[in-house]
PDB file of N, CA and C in Angstrom:
ATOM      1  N   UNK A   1      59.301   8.137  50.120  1.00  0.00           N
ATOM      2  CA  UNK A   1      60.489   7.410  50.543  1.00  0.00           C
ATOM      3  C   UNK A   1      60.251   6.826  51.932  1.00  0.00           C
ATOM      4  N   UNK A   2      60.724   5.472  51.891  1.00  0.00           N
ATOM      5  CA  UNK A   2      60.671   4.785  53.535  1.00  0.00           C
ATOM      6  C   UNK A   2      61.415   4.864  53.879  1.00  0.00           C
ATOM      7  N   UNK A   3      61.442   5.039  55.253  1.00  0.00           N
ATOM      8  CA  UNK A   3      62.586   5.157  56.655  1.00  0.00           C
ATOM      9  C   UNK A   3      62.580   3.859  56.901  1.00  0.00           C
ATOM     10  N   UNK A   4      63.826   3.409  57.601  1.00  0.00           N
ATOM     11  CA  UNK A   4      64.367   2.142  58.116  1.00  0.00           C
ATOM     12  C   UNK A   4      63.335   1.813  59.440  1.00  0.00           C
ATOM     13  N   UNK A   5      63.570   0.867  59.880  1.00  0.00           N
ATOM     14  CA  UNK A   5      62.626  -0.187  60.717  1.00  0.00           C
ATOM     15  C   UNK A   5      63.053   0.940  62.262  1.00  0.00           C
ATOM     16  N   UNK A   6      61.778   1.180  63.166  1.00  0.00           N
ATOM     17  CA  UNK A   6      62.269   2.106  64.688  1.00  0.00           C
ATOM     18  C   UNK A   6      62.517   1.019  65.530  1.00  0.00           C
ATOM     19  N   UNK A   7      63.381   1.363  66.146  1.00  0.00           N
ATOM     20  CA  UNK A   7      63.396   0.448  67.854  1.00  0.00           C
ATOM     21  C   UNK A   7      62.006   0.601  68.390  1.00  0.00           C
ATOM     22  N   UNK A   8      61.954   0.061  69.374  1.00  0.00           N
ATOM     23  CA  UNK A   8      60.467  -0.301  70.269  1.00  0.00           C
ATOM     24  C   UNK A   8      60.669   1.340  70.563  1.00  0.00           C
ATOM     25  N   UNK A   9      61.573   1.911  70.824  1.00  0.00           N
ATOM     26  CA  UNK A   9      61.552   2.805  71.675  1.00  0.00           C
ATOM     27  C   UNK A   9      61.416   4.172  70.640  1.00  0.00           C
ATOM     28  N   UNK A  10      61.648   3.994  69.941  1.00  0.00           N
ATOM     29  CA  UNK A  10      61.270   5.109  68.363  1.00  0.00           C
ATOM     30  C   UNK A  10      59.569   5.003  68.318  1.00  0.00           C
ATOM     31  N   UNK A  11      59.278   3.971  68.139  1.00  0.00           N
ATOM     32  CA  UNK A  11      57.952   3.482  67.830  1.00  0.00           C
ATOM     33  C   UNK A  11      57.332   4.518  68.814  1.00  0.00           C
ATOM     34  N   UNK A  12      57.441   4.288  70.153  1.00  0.00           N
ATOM     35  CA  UNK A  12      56.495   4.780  71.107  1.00  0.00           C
ATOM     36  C   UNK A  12      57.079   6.429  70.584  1.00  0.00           C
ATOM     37  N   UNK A  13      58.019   7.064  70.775  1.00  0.00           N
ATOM     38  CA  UNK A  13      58.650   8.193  69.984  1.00  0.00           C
ATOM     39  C   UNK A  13      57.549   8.906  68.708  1.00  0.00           C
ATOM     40  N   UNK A  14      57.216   8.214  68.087  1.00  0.00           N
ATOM     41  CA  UNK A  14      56.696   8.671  66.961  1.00  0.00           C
ATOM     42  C   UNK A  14      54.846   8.380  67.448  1.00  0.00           C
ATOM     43  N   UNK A  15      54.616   7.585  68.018  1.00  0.00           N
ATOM     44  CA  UNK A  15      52.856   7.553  68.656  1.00  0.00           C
ATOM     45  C   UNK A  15      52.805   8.472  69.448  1.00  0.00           C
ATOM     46  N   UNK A  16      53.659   9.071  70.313  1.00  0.00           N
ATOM     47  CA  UNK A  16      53.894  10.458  71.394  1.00  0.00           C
ATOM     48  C   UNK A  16      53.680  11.757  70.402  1.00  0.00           C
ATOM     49  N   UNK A  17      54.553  11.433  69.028  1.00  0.00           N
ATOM     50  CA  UNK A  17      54.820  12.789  68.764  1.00  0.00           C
ATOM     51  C   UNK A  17      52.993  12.665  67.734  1.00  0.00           C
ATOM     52  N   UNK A  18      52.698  11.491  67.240  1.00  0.00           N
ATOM     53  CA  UNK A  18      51.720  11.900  66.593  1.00  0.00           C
ATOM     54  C   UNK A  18      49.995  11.821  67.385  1.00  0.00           C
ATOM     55  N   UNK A  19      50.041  11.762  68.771  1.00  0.00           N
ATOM     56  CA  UNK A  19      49.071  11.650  69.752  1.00  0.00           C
ATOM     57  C   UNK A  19      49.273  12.647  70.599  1.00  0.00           C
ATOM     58  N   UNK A  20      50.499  13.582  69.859  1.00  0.00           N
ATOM     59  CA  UNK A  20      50.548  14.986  71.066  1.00  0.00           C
ATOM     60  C   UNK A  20      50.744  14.354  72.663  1.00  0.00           C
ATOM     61  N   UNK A  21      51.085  13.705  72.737  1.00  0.00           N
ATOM     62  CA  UNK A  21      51.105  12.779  74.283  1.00  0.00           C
ATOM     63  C   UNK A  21      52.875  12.870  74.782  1.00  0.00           C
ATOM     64  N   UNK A  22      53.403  13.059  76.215  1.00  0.00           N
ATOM     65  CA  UNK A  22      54.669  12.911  76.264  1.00  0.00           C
ATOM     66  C   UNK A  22      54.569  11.042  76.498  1.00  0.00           C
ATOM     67  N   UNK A  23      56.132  10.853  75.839  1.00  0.00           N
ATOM     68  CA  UNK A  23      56.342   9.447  75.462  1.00  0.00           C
ATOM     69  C   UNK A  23      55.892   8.943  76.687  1.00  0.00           C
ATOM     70  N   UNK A  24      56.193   9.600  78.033  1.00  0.00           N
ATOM     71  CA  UNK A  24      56.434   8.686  79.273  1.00  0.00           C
ATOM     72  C   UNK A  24      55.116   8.228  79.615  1.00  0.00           C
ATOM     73  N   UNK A  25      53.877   8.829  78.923  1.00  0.00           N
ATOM     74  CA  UNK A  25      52.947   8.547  79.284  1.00  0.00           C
ATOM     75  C   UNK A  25      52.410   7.136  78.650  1.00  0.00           C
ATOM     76  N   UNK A  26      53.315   6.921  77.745  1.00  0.00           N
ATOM     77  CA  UNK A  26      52.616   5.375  76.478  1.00  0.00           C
ATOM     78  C   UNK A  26      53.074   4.479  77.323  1.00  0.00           C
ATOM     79  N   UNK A  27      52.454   3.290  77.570  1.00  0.00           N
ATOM     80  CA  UNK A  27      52.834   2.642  78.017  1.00  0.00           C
ATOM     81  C   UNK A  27      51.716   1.293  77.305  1.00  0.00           C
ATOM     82  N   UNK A  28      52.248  -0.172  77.702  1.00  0.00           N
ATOM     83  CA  UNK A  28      51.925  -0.622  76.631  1.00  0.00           C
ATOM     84  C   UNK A  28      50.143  -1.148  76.773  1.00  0.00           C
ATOM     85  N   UNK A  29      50.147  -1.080  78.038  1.00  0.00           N
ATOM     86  CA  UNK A  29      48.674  -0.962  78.792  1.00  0.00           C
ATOM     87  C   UNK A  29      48.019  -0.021  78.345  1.00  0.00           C
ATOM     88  N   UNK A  30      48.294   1.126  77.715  1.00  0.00           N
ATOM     89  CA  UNK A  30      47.924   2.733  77.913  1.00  0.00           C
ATOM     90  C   UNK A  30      46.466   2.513  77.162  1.00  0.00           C
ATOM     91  N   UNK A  31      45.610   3.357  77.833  1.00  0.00           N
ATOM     92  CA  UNK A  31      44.157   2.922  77.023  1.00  0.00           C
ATOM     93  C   UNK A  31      43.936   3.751  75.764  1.00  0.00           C
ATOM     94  N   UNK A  32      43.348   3.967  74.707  1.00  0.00           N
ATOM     95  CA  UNK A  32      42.713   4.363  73.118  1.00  0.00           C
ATOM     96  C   UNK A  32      42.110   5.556  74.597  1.00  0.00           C
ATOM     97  N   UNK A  33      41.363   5.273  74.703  1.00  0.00           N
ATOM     98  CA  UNK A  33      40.676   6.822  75.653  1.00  0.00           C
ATOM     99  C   UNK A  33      41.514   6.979  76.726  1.00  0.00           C
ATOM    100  N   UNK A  34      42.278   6.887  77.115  1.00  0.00           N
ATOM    101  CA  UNK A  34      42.932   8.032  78.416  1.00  0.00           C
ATOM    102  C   UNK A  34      43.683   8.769  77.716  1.00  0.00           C
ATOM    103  N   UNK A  35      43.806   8.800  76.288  1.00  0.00           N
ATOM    104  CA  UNK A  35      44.884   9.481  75.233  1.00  0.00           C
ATOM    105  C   UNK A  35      44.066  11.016  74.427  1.00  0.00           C
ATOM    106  N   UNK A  36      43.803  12.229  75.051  1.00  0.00           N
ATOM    107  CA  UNK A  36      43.158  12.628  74.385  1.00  0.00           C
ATOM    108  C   UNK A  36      43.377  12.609  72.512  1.00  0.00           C
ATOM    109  N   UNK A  37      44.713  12.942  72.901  1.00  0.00           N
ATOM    110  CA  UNK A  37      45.506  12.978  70.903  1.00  0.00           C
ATOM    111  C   UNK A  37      44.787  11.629  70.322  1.00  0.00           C
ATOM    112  N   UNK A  38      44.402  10.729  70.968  1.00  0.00           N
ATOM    113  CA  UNK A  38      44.029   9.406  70.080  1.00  0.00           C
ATOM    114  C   UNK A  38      42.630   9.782  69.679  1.00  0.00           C
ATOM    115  N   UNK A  39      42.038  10.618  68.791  1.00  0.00           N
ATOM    116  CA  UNK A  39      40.764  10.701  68.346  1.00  0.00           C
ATOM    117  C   UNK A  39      40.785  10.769  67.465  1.00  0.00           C
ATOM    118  N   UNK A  40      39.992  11.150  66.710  1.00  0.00           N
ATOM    119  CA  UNK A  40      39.799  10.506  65.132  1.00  0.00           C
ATOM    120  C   UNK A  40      40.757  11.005  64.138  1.00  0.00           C
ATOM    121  N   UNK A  41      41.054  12.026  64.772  1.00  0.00           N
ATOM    122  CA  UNK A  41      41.933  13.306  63.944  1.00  0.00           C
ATOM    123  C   UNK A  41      43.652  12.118  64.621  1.00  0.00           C
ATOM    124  N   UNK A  42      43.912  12.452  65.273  1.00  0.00           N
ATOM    125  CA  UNK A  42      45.049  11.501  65.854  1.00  0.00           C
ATOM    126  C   UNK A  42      44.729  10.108  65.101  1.00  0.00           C
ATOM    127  N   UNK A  43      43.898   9.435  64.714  1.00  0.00           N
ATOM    128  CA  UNK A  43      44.095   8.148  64.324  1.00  0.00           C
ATOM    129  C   UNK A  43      43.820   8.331  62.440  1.00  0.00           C
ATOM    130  N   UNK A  44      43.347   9.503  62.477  1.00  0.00           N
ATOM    131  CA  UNK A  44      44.201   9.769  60.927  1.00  0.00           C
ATOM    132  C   UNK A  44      45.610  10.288  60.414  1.00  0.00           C
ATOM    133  N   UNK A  45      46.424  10.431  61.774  1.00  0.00           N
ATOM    134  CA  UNK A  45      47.534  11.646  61.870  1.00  0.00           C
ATOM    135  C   UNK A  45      48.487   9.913  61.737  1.00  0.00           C
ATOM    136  N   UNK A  46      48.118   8.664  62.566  1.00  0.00           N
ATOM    137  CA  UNK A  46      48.618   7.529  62.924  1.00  0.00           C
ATOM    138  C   UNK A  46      49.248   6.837  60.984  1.00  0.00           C
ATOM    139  N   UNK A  47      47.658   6.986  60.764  1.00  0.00           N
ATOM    140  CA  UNK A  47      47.311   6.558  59.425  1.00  0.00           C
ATOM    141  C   UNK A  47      48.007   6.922  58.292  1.00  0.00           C
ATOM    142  N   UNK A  48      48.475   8.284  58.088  1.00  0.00           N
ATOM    143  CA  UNK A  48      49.174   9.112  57.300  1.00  0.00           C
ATOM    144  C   UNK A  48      50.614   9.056  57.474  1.00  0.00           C
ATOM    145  N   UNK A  49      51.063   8.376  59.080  1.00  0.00           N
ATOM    146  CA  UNK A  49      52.499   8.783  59.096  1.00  0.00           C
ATOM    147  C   UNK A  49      53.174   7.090  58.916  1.00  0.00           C
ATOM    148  N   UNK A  50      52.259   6.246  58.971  1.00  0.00           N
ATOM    149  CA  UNK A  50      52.838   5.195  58.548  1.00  0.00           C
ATOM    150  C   UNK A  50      52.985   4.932  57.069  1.00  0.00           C
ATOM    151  N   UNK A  51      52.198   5.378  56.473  1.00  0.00           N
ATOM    152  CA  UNK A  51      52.088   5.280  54.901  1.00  0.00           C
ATOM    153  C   UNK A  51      53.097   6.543  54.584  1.00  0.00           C
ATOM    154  N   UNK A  52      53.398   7.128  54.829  1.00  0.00           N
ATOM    155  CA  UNK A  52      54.277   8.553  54.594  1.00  0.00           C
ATOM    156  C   UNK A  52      56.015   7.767  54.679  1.00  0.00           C
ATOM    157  N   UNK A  53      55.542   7.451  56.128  1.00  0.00           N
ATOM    158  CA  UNK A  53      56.997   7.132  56.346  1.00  0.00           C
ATOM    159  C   UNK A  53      57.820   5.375  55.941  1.00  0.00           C
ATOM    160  N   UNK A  54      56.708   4.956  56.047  1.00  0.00           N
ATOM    161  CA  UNK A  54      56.624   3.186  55.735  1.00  0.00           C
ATOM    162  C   UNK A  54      56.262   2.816  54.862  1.00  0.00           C
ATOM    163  N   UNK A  55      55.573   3.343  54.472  1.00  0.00           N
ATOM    164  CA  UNK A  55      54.163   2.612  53.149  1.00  0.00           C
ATOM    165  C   UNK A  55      53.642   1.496  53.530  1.00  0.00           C
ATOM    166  N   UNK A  56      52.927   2.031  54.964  1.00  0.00           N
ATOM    167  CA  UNK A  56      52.245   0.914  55.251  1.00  0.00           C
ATOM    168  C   UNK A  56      51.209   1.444  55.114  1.00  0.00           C
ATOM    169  N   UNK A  57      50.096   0.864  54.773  1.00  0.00           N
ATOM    170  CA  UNK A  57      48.949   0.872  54.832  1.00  0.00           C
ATOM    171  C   UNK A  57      47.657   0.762  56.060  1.00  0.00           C
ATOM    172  N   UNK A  58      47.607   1.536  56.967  1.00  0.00           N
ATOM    173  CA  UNK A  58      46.651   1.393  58.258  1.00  0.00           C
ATOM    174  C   UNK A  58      45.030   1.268  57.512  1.00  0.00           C
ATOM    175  N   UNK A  59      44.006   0.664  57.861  1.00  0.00           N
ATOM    176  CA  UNK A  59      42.562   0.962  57.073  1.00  0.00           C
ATOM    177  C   UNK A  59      42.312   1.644  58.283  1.00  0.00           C
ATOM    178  N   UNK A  60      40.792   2.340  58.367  1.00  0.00           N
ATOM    179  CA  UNK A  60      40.125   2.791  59.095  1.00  0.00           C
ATOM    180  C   UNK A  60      39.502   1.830  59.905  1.00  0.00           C
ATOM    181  N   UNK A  61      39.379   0.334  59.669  1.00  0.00           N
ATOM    182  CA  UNK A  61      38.579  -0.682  60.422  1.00  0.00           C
ATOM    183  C   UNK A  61      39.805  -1.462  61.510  1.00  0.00           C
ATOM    184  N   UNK A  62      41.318  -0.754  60.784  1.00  0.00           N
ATOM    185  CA  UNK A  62      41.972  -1.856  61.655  1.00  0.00           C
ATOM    186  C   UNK A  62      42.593  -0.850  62.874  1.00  0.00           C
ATOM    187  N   UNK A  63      42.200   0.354  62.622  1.00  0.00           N
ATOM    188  CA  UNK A  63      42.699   1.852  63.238  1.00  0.00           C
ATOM    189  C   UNK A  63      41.467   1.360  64.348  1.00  0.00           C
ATOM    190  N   UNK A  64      40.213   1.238  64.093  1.00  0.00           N
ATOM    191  CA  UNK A  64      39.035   1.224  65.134  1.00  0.00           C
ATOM    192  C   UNK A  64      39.478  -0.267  66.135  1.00  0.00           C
ATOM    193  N   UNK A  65      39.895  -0.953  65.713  1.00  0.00           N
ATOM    194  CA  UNK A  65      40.053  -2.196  66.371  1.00  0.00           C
ATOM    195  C   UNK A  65      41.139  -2.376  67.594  1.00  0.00           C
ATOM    196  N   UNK A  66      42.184  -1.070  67.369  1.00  0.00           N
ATOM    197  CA  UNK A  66      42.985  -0.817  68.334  1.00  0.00           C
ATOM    198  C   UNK A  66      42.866  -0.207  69.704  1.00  0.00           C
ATOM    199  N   UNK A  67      42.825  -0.731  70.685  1.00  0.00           N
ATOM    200  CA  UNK A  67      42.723   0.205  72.117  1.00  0.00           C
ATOM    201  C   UNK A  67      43.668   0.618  72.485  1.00  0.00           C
ATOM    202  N   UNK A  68      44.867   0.307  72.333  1.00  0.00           N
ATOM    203  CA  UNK A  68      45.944   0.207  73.438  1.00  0.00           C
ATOM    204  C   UNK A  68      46.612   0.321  73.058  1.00  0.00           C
ATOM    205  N   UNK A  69      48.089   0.743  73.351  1.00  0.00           N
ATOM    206  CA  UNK A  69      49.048   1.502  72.663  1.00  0.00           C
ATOM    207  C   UNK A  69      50.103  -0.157  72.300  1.00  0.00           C
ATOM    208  N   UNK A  70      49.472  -0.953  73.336  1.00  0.00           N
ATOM    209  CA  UNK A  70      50.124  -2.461  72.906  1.00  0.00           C
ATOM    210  C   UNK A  70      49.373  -2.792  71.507  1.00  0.00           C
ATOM    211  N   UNK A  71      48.501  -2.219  71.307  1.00  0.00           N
ATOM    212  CA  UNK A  71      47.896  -2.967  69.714  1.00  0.00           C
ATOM    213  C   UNK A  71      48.930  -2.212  68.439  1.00  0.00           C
ATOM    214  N   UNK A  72      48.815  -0.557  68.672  1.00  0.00           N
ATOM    215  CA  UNK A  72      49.451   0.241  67.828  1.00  0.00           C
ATOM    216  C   UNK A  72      50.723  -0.507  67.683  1.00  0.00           C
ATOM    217  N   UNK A  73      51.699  -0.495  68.868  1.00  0.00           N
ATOM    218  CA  UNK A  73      52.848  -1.274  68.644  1.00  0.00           C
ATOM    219  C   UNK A  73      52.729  -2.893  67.666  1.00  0.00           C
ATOM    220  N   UNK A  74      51.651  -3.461  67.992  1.00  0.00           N
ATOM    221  CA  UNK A  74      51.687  -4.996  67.572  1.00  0.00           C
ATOM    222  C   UNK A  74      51.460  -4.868  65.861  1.00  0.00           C
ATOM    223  N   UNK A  75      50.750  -4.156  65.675  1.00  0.00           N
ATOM    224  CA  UNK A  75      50.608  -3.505  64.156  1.00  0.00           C
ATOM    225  C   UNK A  75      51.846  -3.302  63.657  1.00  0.00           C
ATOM    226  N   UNK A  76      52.280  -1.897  64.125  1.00  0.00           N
ATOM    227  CA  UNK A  76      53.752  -1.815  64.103  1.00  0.00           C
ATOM    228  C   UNK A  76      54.900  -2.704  63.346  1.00  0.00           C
ATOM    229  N   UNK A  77      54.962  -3.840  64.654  1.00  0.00           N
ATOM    230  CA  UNK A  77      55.493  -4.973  64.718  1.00  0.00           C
ATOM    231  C   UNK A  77      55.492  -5.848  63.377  1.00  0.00           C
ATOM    232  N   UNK A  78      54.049  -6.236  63.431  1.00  0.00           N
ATOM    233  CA  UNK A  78      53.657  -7.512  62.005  1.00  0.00           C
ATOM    234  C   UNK A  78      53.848  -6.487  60.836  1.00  0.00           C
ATOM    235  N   UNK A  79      53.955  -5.397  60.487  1.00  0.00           N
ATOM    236  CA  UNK A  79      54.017  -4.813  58.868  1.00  0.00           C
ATOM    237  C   UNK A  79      55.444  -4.369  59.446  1.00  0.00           C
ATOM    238  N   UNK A  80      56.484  -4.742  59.631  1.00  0.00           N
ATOM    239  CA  UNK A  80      57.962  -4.246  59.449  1.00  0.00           C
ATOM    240  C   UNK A  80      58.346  -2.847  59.420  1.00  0.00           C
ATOM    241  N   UNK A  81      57.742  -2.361  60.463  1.00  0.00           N
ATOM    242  CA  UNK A  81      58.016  -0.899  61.202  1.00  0.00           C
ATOM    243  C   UNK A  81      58.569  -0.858  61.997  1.00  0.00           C
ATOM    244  N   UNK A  82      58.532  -2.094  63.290  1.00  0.00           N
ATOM    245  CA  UNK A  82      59.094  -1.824  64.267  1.00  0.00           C
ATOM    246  C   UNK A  82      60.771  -3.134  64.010  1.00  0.00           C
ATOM    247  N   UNK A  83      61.482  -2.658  64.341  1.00  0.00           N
ATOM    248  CA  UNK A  83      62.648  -3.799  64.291  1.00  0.00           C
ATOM    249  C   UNK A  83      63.276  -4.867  65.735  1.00  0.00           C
ATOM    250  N   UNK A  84      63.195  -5.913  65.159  1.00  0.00           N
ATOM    251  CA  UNK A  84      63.217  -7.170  66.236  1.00  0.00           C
ATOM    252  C   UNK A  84      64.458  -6.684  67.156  1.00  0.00           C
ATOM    253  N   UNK A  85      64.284  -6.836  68.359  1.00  0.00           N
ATOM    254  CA  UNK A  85      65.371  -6.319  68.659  1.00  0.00           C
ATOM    255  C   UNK A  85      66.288  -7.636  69.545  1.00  0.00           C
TER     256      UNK A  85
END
């Protein structure tokens, strides 16, 4: 079952809770490595909770292509996860 579209501010909410990271630390600059939770295990945890909760589909090539917590969000964004606000 899918959940409804997050605010910007859910979004970062749910990359905190699945990067083990406190929210205040995401920011949209935030780097793929200053995140310990963002490792492979975290970017399968990313992978699982969008398809769980969205049915979106993350690949493993478009998971590697992300640095920044501005990419995670922009992903987000273009597959109708995050809601226009």
């Amino acid at each position: 079952m899918t959940q409804a579209m997050l605010t910007p501010h859910e979004a970062l909410e749910l990359l905190a809770e699945v990067f083990v990271e406190p929210v205040a630390n995401l920011k949209p600059g935030t780097l793929r490595l200053e995140l310990a939770g963002w490792d492979s295990m975290g970017a399968l945890l990313f992978m699982a909770a969008l398809d769980e909760k969205f049915g979106v589909e993350l690949t493993a090539d478009e998971s590697l292509q992300m640095t920044t917590i501005s990419d995670a969000l922009g992903f987000m964004r273009r597959h109708g996860v995050i809601a226009d606000s």
